[in-house]
Protein backbone atom coordinates (compact mmCIF):
# COMPACT_ATOMS: atom_id res chain seq x y z
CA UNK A 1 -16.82 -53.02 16.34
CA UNK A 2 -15.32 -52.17 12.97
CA UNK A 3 -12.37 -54.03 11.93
CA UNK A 4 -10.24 -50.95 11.15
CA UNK A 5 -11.23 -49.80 14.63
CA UNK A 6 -10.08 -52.70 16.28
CA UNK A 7 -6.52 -53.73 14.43
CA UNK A 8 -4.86 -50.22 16.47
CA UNK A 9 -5.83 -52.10 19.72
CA UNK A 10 -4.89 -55.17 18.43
CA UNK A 11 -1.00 -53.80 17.14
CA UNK A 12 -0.91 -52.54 21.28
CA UNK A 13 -2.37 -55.53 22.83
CA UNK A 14 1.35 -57.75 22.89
CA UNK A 15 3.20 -54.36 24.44
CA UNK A 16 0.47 -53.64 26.64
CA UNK A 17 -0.15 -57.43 28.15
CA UNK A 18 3.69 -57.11 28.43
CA UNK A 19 3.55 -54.01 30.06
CA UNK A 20 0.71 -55.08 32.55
CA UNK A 21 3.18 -58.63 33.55
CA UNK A 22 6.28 -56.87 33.88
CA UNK A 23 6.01 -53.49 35.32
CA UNK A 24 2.40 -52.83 36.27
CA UNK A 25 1.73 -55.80 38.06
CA UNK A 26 4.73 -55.51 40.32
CA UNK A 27 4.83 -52.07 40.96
CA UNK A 28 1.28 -52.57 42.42
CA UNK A 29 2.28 -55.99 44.39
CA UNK A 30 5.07 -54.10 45.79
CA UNK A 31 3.51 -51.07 46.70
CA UNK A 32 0.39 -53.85 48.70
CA UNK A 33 3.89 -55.28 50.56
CA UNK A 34 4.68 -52.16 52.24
CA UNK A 35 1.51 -52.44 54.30
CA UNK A 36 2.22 -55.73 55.18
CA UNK A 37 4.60 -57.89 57.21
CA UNK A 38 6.82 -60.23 55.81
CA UNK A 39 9.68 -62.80 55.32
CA UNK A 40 9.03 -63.85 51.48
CA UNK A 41 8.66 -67.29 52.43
CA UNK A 42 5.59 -67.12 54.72
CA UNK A 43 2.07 -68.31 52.66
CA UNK A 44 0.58 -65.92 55.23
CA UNK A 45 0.91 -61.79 55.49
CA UNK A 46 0.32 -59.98 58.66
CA UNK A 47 -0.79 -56.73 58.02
CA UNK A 48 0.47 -53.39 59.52
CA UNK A 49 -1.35 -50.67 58.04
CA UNK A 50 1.31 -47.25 58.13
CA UNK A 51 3.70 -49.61 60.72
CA UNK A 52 6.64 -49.62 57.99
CA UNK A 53 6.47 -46.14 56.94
CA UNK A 54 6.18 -44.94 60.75
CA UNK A 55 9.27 -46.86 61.25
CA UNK A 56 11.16 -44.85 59.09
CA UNK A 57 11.03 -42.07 61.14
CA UNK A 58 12.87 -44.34 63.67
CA UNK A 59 15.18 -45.85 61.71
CA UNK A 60 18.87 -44.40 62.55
CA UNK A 61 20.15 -46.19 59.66
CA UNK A 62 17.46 -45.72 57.07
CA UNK A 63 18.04 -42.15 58.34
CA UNK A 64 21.75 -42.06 57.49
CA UNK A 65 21.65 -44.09 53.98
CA UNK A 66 18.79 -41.32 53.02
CA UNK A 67 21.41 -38.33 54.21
CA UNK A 68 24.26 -40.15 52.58
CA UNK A 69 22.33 -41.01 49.21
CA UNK A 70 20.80 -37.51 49.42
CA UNK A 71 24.66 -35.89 49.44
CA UNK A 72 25.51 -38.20 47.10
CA UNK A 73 23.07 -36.84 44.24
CA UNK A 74 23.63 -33.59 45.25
CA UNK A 75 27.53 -33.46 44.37
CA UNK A 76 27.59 -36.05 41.75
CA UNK A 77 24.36 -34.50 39.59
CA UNK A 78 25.78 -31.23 39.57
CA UNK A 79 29.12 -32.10 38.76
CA UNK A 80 28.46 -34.54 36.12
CA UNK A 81 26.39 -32.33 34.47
CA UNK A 82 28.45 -29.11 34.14
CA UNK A 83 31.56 -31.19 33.65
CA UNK A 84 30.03 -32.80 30.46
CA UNK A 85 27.98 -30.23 29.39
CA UNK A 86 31.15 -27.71 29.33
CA UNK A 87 33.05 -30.73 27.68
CA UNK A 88 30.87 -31.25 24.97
CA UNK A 89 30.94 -27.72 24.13
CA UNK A 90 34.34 -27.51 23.96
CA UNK A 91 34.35 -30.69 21.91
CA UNK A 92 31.60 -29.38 19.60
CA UNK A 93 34.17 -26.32 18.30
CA UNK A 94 35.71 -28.55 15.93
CA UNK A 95 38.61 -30.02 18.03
CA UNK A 96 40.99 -31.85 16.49
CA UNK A 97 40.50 -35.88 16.88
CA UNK A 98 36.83 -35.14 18.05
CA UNK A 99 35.63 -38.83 17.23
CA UNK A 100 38.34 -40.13 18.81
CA UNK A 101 37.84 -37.87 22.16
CA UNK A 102 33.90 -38.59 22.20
CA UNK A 103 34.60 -42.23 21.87
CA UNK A 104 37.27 -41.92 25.18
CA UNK A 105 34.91 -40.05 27.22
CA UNK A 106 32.27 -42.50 26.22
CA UNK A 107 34.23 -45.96 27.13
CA UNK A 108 33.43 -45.71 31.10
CA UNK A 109 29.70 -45.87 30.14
CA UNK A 110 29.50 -48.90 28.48
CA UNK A 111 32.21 -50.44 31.32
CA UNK A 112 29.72 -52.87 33.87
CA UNK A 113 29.85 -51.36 37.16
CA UNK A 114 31.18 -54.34 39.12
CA UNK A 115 34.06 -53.83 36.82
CA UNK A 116 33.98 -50.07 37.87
CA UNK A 117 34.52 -51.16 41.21
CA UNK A 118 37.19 -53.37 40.93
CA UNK A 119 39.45 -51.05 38.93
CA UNK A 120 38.83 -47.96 41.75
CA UNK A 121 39.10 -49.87 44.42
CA UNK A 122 42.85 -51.01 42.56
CA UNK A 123 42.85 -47.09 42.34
CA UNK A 124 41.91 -46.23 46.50
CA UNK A 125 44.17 -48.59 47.20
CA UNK A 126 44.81 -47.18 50.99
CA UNK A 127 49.07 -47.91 50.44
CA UNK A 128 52.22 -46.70 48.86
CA UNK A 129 50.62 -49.26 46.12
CA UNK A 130 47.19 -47.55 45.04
CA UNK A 131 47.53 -45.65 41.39
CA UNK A 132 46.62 -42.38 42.99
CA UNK A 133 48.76 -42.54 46.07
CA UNK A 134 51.13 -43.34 43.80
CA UNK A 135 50.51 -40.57 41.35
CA UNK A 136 50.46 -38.06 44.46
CA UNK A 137 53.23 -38.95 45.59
CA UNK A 138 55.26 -37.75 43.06
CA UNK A 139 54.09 -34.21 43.76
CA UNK A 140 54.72 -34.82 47.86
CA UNK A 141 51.32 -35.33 48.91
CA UNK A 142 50.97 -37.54 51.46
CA UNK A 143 48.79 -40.99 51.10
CA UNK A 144 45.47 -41.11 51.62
CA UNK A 145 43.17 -44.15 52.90
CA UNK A 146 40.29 -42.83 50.57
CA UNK A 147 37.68 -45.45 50.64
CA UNK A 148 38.79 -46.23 54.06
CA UNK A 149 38.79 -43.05 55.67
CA UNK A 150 34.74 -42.18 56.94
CA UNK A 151 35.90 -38.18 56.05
CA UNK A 152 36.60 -39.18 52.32
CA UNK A 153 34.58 -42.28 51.53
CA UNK A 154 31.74 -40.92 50.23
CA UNK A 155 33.63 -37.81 48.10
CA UNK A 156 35.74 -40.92 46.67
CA UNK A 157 32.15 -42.67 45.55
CA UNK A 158 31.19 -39.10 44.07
CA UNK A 159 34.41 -39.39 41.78
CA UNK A 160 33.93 -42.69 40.50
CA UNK A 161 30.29 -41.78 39.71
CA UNK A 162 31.41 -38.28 38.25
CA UNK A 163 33.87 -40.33 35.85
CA UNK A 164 31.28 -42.91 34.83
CA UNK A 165 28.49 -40.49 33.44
CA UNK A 166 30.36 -37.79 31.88
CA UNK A 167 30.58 -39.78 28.68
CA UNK A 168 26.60 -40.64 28.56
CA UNK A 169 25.57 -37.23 29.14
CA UNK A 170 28.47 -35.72 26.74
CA UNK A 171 26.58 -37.66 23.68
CA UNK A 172 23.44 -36.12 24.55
CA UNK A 173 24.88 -32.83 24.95
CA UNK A 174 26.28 -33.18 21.57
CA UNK A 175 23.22 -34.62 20.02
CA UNK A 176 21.87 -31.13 21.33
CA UNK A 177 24.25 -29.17 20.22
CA UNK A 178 23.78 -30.78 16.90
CA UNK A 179 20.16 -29.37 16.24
CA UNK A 180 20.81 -25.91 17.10
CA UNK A 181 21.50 -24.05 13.93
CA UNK A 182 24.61 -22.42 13.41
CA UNK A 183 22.96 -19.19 11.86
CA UNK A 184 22.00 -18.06 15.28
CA UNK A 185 26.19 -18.28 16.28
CA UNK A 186 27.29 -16.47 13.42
CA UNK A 187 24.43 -14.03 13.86
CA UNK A 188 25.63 -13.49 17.08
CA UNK A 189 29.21 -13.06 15.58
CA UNK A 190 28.52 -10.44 13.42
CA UNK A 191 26.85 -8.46 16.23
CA UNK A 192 29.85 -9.03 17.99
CA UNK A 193 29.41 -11.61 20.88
CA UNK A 194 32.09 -13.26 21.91
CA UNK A 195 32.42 -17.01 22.74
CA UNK A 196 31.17 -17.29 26.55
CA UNK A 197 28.54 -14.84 25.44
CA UNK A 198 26.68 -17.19 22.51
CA UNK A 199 27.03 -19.58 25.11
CA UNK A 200 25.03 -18.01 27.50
CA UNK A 201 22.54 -16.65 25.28
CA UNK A 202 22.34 -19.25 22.78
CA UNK A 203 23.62 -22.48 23.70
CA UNK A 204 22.11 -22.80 27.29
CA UNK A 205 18.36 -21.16 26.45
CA UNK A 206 18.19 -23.99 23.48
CA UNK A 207 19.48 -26.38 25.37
CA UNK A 208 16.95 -26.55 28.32
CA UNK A 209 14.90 -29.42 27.60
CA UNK A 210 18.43 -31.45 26.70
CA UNK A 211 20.18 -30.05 29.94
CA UNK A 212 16.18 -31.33 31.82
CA UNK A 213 16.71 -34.51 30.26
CA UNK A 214 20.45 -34.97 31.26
CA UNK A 215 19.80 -33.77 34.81
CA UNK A 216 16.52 -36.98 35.65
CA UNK A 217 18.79 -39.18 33.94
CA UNK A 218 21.75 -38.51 36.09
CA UNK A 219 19.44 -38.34 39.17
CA UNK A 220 17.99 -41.06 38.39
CA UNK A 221 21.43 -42.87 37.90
CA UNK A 222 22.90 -41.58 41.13
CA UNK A 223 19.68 -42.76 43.31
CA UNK A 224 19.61 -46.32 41.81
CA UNK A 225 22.78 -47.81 40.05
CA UNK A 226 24.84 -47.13 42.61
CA UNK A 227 24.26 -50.24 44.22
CA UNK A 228 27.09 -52.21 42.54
CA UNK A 229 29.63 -49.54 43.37
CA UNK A 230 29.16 -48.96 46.65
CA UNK A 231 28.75 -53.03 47.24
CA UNK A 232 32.22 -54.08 45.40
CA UNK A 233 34.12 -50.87 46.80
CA UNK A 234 32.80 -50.29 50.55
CA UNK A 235 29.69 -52.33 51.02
CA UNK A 236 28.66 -49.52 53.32
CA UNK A 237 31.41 -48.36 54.99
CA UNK A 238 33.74 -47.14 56.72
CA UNK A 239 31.11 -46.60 59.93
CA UNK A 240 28.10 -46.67 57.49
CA UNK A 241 29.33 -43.53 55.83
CA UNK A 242 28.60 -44.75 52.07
CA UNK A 243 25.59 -46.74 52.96
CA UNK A 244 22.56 -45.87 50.27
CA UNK A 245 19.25 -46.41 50.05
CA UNK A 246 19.58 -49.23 47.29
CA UNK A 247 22.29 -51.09 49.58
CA UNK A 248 20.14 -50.93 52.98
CA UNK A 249 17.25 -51.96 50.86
CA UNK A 250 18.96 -54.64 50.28
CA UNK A 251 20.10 -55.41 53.65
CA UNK A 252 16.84 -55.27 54.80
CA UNK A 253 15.24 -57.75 52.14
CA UNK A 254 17.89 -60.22 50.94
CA UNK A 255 19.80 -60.43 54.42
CA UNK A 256 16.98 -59.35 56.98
CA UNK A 257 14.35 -60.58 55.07
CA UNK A 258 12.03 -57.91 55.78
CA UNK A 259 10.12 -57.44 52.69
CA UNK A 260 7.55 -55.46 53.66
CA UNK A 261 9.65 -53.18 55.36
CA UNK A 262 11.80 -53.01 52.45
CA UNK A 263 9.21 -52.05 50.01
CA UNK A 264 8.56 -49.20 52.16
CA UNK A 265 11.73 -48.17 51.62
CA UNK A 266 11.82 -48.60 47.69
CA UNK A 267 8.82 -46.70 47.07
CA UNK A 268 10.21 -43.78 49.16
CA UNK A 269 13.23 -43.72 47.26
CA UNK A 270 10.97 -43.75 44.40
CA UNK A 271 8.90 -40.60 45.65
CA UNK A 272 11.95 -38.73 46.61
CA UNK A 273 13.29 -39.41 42.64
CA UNK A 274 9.55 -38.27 41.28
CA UNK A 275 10.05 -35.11 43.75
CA UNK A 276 13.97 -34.24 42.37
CA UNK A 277 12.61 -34.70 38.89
CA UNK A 278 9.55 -31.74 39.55
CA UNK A 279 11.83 -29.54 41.37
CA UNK A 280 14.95 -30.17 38.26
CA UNK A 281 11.86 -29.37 35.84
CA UNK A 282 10.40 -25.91 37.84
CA UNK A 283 14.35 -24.86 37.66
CA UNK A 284 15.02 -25.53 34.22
CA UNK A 285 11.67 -23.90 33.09
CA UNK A 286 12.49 -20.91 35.43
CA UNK A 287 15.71 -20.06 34.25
């Protein structure tokens, strides 16, 4: 072969052999332990064929994480989404101190989430002590046990997750905004469209592939980095009612050790994010 043929492969080769350790490698000796049974100690595998996928359908609490982590995404996607993308809008028109504001809204991103945790669980606190008792209080609302309560648990985890994305997805919302060229608004002006109107008709059609990107991202997000959250604030509870995938996967591996039957698990939370991420596509490109 040619040596200016070869050097391309050559530049790859590191990234790829990197590539093939780290990610491929795994992802295909995971997927092999869902057909298997397994402590993660044991030199020998007893194979199951379909046993820990069948078992799913049994599962009451594989059942209930998967309802729970479903809801979950569905408020906290939606939300964080709208919330930042209106947000960034607003922020876009010039506003006063707008480095300053973007740099606010961004600070809960970059905070870990065991951090997270600890601060809103200071927050929930379930007495006359907990910030937002406190702060309702003062308009005569009565206190609440949030985290503790199985009726408000989860809507308390949607909150905290709501809060921690908005900044993330505000910057790319603004990068966005950025590229679209402000001909097309004062085009619009002169024919006489008014503000929600160029936002309608300009801002969202040239945003699609921005508002696609925001919307995985935040799915993605919801589905899997949750785990810290939900394990410093609840661990699962009240009654199971914040228990997520990622948290009985663990369960099942680290405390059960089930490994086989917890790689079942992880690559059906990873088919259900591959499914959200066609359907979020089909609606953006329909709209």
């Amino acid at each position: 072969m040619n040596k200016n043929k070869l050097t391309p492969y050559l530049l790859i080769a590191p990234t790829f052999v990197l590539f093939t350790i780290f990610f491929l490698f795994p992802l295909f000796y995971s997927f092999s332990l869902t057909f298997v049974e397994w402590n993660g100690f044991a030199i020998d595998k007893t194979f199951v064929g379909f046993s820990n996928y069948l078992r799913l359908f049994e599962d009451e609490d594989f059942i209930n994480a998967l309802k729970n982590t479903i809801t979950y995404a569905l408020l906290t996607v939606p939300l964080s989404v709208s919330i930042s993308l209106v947000l960034s809008y607003i922020l876009d028109e010039k506003v006063k101190g707008f480095q300053a504001l973007k740099g606010i809204f961004f600070l809960p991103h970059i905070v870990s989430l065991v951090a997270v945790g600890v601060v809103w669980s200071w927050i929930y606190l379930p007495d006359k002590y907990g910030l937002l008792n406190v702060i309702l209080g003062f308009f005569g609302i009565e206190i609440h046990q949030w985290l503790h309560d199985p009726d408000m648990a989860l809507i308390s985890l949607v909150i905290i997750g709501v809060w921690k994305s908005i900044g993330y997805n505000m910057v790319i919302f603004i990068a966005g905004l950025v590229a679209i060229p402000k001909s097309l608004y004062e085009a619009a002006e002169i024919d006489g469209a008014q503000g929600l109107q160029r936002f309608v008709y300009i801002t969202l059609p040239l945003l699609k592939p921005t508002i696609f990107f925001v919307m995985v991202s935040s799915t993605i997000y919801s589905l899997f980095q949750i785990f810290d959250i939900v394990k410093v604030t609840t661990n699962g509870g009240p009654i199971g009612r914040t228990e997520m995938l990622v948290t009985y996967l663990y369960k099942v591996g680290f405390t059960n050790y089930e490994m086989g039957y917890a790689s079942a698990i992880a690559f059906v939370l990873f088919a259900i994010t591959v499914l959200i991420t066609i359907v979020q596509k089909k609606f953006i490109e329909e709209k």
